[in-house]
C-alpha atoms as a PDB file:
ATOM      1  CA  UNK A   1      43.297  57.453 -66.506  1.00  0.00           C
ATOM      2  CA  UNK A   2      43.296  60.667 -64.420  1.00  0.00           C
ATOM      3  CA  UNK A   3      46.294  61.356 -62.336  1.00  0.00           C
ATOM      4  CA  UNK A   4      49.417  63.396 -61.672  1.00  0.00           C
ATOM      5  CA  UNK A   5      51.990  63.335 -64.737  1.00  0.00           C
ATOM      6  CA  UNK A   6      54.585  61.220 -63.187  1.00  0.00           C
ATOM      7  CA  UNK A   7      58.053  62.122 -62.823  1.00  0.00           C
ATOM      8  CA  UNK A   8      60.297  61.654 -66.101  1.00  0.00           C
ATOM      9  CA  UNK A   9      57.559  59.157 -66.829  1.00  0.00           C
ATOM     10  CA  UNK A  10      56.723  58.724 -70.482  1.00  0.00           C
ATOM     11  CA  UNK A  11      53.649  60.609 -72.118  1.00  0.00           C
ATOM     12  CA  UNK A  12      50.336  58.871 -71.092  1.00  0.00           C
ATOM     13  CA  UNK A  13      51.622  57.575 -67.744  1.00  0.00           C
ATOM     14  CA  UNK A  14      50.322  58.776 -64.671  1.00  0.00           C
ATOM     15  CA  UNK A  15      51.203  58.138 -61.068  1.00  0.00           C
ATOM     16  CA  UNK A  16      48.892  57.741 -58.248  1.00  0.00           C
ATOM     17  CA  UNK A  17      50.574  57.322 -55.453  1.00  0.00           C
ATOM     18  CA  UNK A  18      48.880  59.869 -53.455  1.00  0.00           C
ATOM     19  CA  UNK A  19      45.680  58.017 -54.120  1.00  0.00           C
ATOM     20  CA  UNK A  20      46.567  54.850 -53.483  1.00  0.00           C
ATOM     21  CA  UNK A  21      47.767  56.821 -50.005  1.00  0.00           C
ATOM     22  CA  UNK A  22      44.688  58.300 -49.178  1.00  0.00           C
ATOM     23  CA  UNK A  23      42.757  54.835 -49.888  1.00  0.00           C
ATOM     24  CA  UNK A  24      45.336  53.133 -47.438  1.00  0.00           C
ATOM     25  CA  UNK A  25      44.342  55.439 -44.961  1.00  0.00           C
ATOM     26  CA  UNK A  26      40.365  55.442 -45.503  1.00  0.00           C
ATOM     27  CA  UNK A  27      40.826  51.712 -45.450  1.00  0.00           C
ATOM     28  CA  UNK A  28      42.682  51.232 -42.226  1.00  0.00           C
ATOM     29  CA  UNK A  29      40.133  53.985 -40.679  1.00  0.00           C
ATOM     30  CA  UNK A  30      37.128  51.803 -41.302  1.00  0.00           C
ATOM     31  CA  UNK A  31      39.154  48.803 -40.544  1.00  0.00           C
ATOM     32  CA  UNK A  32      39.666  50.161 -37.046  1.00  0.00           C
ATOM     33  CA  UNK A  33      36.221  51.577 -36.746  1.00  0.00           C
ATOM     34  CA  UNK A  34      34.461  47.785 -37.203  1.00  0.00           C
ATOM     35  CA  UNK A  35      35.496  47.041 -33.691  1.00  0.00           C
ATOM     36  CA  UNK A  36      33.293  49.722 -32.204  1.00  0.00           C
ATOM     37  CA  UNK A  37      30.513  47.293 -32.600  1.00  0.00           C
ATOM     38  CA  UNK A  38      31.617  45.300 -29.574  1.00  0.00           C
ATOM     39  CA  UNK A  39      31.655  48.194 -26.912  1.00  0.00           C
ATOM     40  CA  UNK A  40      27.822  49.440 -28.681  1.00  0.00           C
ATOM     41  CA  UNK A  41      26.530  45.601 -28.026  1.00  0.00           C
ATOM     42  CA  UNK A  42      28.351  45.729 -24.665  1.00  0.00           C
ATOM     43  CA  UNK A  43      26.508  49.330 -23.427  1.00  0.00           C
ATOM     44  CA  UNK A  44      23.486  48.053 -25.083  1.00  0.00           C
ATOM     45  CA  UNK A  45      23.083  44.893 -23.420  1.00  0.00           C
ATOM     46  CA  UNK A  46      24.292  46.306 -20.188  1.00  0.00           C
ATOM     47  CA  UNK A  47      21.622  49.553 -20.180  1.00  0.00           C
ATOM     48  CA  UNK A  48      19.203  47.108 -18.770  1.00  0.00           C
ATOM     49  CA  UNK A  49      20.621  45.593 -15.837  1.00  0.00           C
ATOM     50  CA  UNK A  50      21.727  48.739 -15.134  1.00  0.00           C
ATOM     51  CA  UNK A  51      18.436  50.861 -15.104  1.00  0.00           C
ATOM     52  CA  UNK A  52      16.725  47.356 -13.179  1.00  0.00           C
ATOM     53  CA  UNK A  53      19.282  46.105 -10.943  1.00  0.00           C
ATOM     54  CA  UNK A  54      21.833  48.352 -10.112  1.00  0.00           C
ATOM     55  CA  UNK A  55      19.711  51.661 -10.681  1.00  0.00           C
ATOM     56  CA  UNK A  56      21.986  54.079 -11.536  1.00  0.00           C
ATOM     57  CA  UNK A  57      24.390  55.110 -14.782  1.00  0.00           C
ATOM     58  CA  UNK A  58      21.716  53.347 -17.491  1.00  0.00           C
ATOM     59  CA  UNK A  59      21.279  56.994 -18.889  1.00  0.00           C
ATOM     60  CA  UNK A  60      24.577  57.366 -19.156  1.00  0.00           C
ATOM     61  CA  UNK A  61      25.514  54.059 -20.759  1.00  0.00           C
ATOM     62  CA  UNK A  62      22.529  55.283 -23.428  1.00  0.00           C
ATOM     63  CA  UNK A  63      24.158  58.510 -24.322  1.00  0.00           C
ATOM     64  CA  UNK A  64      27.454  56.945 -24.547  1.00  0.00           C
ATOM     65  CA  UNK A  65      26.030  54.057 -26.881  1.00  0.00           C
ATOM     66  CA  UNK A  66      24.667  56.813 -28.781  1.00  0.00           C
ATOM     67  CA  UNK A  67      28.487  58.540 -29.806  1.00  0.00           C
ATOM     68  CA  UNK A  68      29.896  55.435 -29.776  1.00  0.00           C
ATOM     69  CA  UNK A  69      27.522  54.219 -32.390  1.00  0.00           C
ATOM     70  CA  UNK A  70      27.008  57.212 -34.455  1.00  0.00           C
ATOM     71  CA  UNK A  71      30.935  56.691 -35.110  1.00  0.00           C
ATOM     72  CA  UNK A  72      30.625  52.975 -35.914  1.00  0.00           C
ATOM     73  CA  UNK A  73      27.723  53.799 -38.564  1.00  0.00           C
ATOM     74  CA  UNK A  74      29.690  56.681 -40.320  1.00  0.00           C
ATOM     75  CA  UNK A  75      32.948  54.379 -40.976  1.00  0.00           C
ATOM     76  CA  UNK A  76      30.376  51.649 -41.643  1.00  0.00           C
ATOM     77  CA  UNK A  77      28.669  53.486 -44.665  1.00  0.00           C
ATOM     78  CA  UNK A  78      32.151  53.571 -46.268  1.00  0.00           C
ATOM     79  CA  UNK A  79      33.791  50.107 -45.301  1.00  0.00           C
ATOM     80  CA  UNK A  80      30.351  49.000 -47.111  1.00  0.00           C
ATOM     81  CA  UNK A  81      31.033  51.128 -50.173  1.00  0.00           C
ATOM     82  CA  UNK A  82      34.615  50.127 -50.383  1.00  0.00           C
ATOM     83  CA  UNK A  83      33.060  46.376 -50.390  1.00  0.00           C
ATOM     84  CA  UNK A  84      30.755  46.844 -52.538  1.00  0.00           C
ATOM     85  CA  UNK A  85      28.289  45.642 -49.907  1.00  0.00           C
ATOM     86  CA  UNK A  86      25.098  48.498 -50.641  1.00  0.00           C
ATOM     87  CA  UNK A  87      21.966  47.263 -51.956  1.00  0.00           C
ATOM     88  CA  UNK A  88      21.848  47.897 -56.268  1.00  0.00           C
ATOM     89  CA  UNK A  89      19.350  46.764 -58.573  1.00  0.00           C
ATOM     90  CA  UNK A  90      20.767  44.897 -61.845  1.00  0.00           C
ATOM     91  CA  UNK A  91      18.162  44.112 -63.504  1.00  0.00           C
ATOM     92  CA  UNK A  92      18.813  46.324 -66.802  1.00  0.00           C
ATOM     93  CA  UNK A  93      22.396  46.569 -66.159  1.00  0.00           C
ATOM     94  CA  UNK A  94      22.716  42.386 -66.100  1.00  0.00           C
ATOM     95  CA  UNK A  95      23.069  42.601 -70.234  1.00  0.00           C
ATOM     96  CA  UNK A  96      25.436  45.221 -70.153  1.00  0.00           C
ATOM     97  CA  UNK A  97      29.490  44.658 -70.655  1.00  0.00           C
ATOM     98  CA  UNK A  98      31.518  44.451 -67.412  1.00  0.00           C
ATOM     99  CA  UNK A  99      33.388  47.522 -68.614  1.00  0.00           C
ATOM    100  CA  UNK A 100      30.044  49.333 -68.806  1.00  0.00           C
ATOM    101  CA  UNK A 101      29.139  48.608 -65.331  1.00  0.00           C
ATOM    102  CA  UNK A 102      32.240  49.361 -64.069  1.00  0.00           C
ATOM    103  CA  UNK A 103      31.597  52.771 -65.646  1.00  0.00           C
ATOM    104  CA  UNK A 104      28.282  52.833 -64.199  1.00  0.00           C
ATOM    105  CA  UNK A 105      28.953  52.221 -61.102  1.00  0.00           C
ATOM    106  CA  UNK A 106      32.194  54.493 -60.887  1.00  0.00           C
ATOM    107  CA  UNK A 107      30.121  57.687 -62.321  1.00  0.00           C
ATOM    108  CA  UNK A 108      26.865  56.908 -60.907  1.00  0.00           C
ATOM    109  CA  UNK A 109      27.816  56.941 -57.419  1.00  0.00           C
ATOM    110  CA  UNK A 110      30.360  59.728 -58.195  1.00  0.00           C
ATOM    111  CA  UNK A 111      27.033  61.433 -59.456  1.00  0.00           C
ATOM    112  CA  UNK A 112      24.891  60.562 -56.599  1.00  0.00           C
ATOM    113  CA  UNK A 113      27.536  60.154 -53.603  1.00  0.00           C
ATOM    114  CA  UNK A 114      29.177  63.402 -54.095  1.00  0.00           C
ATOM    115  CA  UNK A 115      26.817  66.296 -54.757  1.00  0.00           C
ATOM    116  CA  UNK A 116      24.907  64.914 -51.460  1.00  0.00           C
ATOM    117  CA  UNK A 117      28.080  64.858 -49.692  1.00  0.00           C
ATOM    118  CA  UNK A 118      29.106  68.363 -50.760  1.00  0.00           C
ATOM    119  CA  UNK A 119      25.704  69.597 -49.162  1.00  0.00           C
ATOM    120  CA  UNK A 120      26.144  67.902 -46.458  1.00  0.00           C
ATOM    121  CA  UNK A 121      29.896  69.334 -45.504  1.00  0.00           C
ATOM    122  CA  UNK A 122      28.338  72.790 -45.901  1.00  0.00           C
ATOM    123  CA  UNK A 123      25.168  72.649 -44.607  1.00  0.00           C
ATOM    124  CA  UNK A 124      26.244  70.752 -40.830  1.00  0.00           C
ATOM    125  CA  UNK A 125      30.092  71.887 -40.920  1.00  0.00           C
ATOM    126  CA  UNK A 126      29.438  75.358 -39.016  1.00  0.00           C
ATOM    127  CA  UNK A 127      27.374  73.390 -36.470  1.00  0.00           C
ATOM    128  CA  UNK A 128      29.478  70.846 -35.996  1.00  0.00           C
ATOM    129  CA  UNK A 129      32.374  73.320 -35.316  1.00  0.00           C
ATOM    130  CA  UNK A 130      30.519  75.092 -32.910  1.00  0.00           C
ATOM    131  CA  UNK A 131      29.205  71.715 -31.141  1.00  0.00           C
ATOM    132  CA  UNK A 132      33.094  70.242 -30.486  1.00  0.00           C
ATOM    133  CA  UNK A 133      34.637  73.921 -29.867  1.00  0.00           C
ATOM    134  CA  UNK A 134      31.727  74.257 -27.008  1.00  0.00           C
ATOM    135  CA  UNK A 135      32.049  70.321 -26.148  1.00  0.00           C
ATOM    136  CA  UNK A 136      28.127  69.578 -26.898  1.00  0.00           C
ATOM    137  CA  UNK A 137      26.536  67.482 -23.916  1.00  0.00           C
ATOM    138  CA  UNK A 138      23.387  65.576 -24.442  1.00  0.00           C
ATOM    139  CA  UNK A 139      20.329  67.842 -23.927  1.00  0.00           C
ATOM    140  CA  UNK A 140      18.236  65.357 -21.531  1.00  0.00           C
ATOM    141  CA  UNK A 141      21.291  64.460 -19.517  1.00  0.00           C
ATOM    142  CA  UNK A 142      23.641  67.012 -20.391  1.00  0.00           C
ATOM    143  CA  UNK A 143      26.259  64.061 -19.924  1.00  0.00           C
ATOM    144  CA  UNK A 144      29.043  64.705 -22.309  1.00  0.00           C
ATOM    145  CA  UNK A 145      29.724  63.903 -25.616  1.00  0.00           C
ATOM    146  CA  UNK A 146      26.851  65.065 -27.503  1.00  0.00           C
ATOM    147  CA  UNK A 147      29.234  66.978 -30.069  1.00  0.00           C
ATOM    148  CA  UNK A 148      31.081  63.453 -31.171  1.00  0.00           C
ATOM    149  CA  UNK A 149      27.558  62.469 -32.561  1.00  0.00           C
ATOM    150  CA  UNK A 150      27.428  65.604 -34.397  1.00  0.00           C
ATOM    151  CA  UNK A 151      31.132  64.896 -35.572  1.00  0.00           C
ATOM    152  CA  UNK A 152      30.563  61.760 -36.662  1.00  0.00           C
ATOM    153  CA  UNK A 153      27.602  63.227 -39.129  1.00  0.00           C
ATOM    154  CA  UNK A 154      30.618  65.078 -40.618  1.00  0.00           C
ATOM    155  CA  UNK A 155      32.566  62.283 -40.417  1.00  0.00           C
ATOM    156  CA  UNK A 156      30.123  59.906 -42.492  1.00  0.00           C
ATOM    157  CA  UNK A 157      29.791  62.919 -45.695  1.00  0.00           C
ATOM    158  CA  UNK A 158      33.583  63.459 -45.424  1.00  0.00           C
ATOM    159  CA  UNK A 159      34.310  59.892 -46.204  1.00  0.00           C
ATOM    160  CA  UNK A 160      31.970  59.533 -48.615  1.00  0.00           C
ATOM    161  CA  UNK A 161      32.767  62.356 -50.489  1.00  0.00           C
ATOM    162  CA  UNK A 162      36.538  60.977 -50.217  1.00  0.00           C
ATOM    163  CA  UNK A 163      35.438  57.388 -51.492  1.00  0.00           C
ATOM    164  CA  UNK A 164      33.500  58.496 -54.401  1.00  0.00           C
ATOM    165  CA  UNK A 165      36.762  60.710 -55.464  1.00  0.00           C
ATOM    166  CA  UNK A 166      38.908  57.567 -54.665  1.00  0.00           C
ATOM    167  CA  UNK A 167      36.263  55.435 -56.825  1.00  0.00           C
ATOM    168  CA  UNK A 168      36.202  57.610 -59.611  1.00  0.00           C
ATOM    169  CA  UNK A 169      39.742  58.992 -59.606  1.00  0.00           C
ATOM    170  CA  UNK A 170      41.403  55.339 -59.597  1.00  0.00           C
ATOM    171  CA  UNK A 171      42.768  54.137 -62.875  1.00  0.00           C
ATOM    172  CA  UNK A 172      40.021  51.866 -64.708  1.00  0.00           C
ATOM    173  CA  UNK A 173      40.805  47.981 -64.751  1.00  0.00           C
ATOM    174  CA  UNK A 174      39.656  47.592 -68.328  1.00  0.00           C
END
């Protein structure tokens, strides 16, 4: 198990409270975010009675569909890793031991999830930064808002890159 040496605790026993904190938090974040779906189907459904019928704010209901849903899909990507919900092909791993699997599936996507992540953080932070301190607007409307799709790019490698830490940090259920 990997953890902080706990308090007067015996040799060997570890306490990870602060992880079991920060996967609270990432859960009740992506628990939140699910409901974002309603306001996207809402805007989407609406962007055509409003461009036909009423003739006005349809480009605006698009751009704010756009932030709106760039949000919902980063806390998405992680509600579906917490779940266990992504696609994985088993057809080697079927004969292996649960524990192996486990392991496999801890490291691998610690492996995969984090170096990509890492890039990620560096490559689009100083954009991003710039984008929300100049408060971005959409470049064909220049409606605002533009920088909270840009944020939520950051968003969806920051919680990744927490998850896979959470993932492979937690102690194993042998």
């Amino acid at each position: 198990m990997i953890g902080l040496p706990s308090a007067g605790g015996q040799l060997g026993e570890t306490n990870v409270g602060w992880l079991s904190g920060i996967d609270r938090t990432v859960g009740r974040l992506v628990e939140a975010g699910r409901w974002l779906v309603l306001p996207v189907a809402l805007i989407l459904f609406l962007q055509w009675p409003l461009r036909d019928f009423v003739r006005a704010w349809s480009r605006e209901a698009n751009d704010l569909g756009q932030w709106i849903f760039a949000l919902y899909v980063s806390l998405a990507m992680t509600f579906a890793t917490r779940e266990r919900a992504h696609l994985a092909v088993d057809a080697i791993a079927h004969g292996y031991s649960q524990r192996l699997r486990r392991a496999i599936a801890r490291w691998g996507g610690f492996a995969c999830v984090a170096p990509w992540a890492l890039f990620m953080i560096w490559t689009i932070g100083p954009t991003v930064q710039r984008s929300v301190l100049s408060l971005e607007k959409f470049p064909d409307t220049y409606n605002p808002g533009y920088f909270l799709v840009k944020f939520a790019a950051l968003l969806l490698a920051v919680l990744a890159l927490v998850q896979a830490l959470i993932d492979v940090l937690r102690p194993a259920k042998d």
